[in-house]
C-alpha atoms as a PDB file:
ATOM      1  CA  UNK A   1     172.317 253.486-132.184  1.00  0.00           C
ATOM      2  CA  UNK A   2     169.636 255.439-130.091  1.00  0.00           C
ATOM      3  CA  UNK A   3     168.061 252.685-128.596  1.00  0.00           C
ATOM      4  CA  UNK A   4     171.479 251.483-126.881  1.00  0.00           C
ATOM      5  CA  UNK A   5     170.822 251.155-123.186  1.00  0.00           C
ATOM      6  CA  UNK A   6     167.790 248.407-124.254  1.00  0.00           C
ATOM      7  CA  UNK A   7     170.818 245.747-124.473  1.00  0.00           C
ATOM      8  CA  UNK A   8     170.873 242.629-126.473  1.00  0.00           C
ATOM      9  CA  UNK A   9     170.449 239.063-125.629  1.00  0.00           C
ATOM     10  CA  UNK A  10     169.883 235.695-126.927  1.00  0.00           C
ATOM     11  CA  UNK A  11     166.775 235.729-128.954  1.00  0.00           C
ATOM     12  CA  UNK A  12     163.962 232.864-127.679  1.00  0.00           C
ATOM     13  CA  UNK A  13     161.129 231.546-129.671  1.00  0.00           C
ATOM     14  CA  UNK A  14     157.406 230.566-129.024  1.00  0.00           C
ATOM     15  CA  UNK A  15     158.059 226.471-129.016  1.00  0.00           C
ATOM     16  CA  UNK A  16     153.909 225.771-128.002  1.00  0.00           C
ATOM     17  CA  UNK A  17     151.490 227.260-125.450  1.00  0.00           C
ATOM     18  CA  UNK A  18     149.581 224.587-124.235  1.00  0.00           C
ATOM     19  CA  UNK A  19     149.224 224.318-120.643  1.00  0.00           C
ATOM     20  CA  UNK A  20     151.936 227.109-120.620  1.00  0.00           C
ATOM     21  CA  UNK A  21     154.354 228.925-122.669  1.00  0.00           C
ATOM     22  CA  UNK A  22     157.461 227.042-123.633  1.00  0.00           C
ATOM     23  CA  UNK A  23     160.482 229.005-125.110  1.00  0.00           C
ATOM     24  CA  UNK A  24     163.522 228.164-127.061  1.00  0.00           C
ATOM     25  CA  UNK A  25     166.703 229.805-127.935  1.00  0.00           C
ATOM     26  CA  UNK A  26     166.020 231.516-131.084  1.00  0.00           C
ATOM     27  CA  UNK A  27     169.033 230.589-134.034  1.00  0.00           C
ATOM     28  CA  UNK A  28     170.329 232.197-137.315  1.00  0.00           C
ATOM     29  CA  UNK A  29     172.428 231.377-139.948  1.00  0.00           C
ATOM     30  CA  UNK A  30     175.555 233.377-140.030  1.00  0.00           C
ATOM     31  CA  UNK A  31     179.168 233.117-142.094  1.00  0.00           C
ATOM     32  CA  UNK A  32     181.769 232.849-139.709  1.00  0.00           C
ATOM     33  CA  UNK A  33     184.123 233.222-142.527  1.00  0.00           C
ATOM     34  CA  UNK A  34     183.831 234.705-145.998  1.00  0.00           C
ATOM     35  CA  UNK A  35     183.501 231.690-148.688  1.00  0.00           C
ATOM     36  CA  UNK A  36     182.583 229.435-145.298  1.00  0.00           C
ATOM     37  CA  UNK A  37     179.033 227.585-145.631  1.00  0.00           C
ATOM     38  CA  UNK A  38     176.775 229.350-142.822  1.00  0.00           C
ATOM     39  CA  UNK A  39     176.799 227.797-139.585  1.00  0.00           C
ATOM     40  CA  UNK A  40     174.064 227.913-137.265  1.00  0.00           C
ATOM     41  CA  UNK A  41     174.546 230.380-134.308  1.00  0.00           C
ATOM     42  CA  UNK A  42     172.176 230.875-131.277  1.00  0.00           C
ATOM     43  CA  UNK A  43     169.555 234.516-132.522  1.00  0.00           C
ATOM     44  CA  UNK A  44     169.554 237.835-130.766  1.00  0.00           C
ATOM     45  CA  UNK A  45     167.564 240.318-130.276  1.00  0.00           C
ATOM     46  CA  UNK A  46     168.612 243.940-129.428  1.00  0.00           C
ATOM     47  CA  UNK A  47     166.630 246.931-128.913  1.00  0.00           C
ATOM     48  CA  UNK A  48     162.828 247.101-128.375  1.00  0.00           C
ATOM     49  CA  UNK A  49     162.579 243.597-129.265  1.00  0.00           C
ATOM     50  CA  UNK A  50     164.934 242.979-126.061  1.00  0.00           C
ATOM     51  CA  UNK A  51     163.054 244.994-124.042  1.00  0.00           C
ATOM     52  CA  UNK A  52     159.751 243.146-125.020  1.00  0.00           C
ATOM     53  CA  UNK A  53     161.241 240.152-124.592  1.00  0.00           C
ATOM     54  CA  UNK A  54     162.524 240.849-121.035  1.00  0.00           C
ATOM     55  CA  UNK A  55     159.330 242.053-119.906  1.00  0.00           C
ATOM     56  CA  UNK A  56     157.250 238.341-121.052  1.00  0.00           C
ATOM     57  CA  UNK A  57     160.004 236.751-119.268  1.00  0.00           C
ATOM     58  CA  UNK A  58     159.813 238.801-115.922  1.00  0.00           C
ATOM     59  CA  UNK A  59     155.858 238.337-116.019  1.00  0.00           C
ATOM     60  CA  UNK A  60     155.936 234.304-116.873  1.00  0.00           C
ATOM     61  CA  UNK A  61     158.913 233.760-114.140  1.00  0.00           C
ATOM     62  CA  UNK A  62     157.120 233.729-110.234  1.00  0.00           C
ATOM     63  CA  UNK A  63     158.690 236.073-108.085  1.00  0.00           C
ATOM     64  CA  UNK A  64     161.238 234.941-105.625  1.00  0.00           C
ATOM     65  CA  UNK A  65     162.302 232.398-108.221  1.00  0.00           C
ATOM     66  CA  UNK A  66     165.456 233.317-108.751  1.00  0.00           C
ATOM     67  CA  UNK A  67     166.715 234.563-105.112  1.00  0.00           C
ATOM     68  CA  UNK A  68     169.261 231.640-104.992  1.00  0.00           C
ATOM     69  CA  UNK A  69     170.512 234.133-107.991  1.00  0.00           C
ATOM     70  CA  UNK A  70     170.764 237.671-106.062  1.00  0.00           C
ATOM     71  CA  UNK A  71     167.617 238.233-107.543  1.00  0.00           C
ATOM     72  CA  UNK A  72     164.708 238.200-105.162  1.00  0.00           C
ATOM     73  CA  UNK A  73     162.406 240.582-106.406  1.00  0.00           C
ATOM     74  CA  UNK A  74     162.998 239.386-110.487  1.00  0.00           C
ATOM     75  CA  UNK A  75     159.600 238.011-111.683  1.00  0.00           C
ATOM     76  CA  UNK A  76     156.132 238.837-110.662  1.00  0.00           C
ATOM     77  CA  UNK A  77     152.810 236.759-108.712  1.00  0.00           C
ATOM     78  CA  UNK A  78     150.838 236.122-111.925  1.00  0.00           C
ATOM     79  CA  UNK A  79     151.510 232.246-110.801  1.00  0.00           C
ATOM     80  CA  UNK A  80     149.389 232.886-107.891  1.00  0.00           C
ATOM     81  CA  UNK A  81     145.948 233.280-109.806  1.00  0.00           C
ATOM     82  CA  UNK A  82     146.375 230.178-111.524  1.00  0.00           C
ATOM     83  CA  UNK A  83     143.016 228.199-110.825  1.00  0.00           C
ATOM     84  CA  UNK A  84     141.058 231.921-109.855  1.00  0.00           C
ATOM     85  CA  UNK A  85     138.035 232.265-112.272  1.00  0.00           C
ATOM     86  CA  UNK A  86     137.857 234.879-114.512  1.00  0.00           C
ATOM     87  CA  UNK A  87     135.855 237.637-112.678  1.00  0.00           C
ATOM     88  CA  UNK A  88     136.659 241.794-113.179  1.00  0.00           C
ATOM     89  CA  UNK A  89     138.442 241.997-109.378  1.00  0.00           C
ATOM     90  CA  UNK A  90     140.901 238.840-110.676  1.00  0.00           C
ATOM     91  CA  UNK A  91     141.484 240.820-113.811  1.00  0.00           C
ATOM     92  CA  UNK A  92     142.320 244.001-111.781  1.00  0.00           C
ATOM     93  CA  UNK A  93     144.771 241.685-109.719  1.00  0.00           C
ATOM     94  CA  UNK A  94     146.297 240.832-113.028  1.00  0.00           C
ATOM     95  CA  UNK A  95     147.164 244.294-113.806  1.00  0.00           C
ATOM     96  CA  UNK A  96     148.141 245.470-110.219  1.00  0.00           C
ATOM     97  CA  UNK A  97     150.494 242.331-110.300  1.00  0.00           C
ATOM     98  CA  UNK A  98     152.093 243.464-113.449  1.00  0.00           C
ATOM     99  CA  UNK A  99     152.432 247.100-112.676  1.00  0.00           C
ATOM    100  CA  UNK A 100     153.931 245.744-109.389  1.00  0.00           C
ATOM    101  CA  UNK A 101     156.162 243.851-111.383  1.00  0.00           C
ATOM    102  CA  UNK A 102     157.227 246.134-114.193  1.00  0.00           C
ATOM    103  CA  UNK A 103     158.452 248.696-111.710  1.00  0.00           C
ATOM    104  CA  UNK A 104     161.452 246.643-111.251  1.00  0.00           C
ATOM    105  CA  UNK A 105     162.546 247.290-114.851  1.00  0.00           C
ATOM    106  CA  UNK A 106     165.589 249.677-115.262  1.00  0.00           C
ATOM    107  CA  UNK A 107     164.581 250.139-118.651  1.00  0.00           C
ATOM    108  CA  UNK A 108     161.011 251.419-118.632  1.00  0.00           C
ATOM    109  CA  UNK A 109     160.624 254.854-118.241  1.00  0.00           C
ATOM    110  CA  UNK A 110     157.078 254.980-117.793  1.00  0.00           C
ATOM    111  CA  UNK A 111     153.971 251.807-118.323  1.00  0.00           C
ATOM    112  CA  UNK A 112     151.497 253.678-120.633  1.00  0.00           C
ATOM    113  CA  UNK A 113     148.632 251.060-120.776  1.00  0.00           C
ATOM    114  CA  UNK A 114     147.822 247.869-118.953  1.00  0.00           C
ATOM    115  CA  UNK A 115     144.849 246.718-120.789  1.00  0.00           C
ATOM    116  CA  UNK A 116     143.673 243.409-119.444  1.00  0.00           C
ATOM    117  CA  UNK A 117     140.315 242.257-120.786  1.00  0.00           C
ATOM    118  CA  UNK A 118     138.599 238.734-121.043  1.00  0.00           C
ATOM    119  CA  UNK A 119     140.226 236.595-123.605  1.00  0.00           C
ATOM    120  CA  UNK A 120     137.759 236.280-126.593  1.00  0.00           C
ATOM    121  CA  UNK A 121     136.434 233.118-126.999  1.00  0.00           C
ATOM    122  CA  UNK A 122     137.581 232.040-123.807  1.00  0.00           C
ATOM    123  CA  UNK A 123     136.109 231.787-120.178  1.00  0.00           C
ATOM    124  CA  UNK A 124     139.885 230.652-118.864  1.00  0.00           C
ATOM    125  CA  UNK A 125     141.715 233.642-120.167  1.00  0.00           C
ATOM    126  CA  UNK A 126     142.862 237.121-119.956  1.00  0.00           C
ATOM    127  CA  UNK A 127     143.887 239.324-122.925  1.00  0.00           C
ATOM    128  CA  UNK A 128     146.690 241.474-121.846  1.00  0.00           C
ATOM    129  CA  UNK A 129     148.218 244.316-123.711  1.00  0.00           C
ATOM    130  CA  UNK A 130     150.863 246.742-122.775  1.00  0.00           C
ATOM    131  CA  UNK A 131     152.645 250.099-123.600  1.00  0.00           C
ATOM    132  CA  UNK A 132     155.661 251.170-122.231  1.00  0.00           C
ATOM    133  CA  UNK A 133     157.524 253.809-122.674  1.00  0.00           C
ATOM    134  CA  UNK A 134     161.798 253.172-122.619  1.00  0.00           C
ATOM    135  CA  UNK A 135     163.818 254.902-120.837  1.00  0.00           C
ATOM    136  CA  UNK A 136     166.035 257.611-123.457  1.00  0.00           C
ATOM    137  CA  UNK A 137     164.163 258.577-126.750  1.00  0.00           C
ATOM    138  CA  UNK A 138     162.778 255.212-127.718  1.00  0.00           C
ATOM    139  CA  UNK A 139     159.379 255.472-128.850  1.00  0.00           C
ATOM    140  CA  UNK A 140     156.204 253.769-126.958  1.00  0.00           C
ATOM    141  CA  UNK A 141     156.973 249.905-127.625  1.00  0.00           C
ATOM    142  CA  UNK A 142     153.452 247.702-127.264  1.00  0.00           C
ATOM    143  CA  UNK A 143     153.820 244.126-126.509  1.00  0.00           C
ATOM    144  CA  UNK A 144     150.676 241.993-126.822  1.00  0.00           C
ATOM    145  CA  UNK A 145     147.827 240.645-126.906  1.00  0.00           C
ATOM    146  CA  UNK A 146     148.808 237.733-125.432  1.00  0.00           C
ATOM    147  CA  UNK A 147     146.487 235.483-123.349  1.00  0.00           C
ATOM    148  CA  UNK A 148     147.409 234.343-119.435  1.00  0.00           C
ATOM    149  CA  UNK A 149     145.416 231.264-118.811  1.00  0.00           C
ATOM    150  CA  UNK A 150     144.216 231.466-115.102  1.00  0.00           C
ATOM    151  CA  UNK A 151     142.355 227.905-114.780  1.00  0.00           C
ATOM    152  CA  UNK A 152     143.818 224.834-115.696  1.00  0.00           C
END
């Protein structure tokens, strides 16, 4: 498998987005045995769709929140321009903040794009879309659009 060194973990699912993203661990149904009814097993996700995955959860998680972890510098500030209106210098905090915060990924090579544009329809949102570029020979993986609410 070329695309090795992006790991696997659980997989986690979209539960609702209102007032802000809430995840749950993803499941399948699996045979644990042949000629055994399928049982239901907690999902993973391996590859790109890891790596995706990691990166969502490193931007929705404020920094610093898991120091009592070893992990001080895990996460990123987006938290802190919660209730900031939606002007061009917040939107180019938004991107500086997830630059800042990408760079502590082992697996990205290289962040290709950080587009981050007013949400459509929306005066309380940012559209956000990303390329990055794994590290080894995995192609250019693009997670988004997804919307970051700043005012609640």
């Amino acid at each position: 498998m070329e695309d090795q060194h992006l790991l696997q973990d659980i997989g986690l699912t979209l539960r609702h987005s209102e007032l802000r993203p809430v995840y749950a661990v993803g499941t399948e149904r699996r045979r644990v045995l042949p000629g055994q009814e399928r049982v239901l097993d907690m999902g993973v996700v391996g590859g790109d769709q890891n790596l995706g995955q990691a990166i969502v959860m490193r931007l929705l998680t404020p920094r610093g929140e898991l120091s009592g972890l070893a992990h001080p510098e895990y996460g990123s500030r987006l938290h802190e321009l919660i209730g900031r209106q939606n002007t061009a210098t917040v939107r180019n905090l938004v991107k500086l903040f997830i630059l800042d915060s990408l760079q502590g990924e082992p697996r990205i090579e290289e962040v290709s794009e950080v587009a981050v544009e007013p949400a459509p329809g929306r005066r309380d949102g940012v559209s956000v879309l990303l390329r990055v570029k794994p590290v080894g020979t995995a192609p250019t993986l693009t997670i988004g659009p997804f919307t970051l609410e700043l005012e609640r």
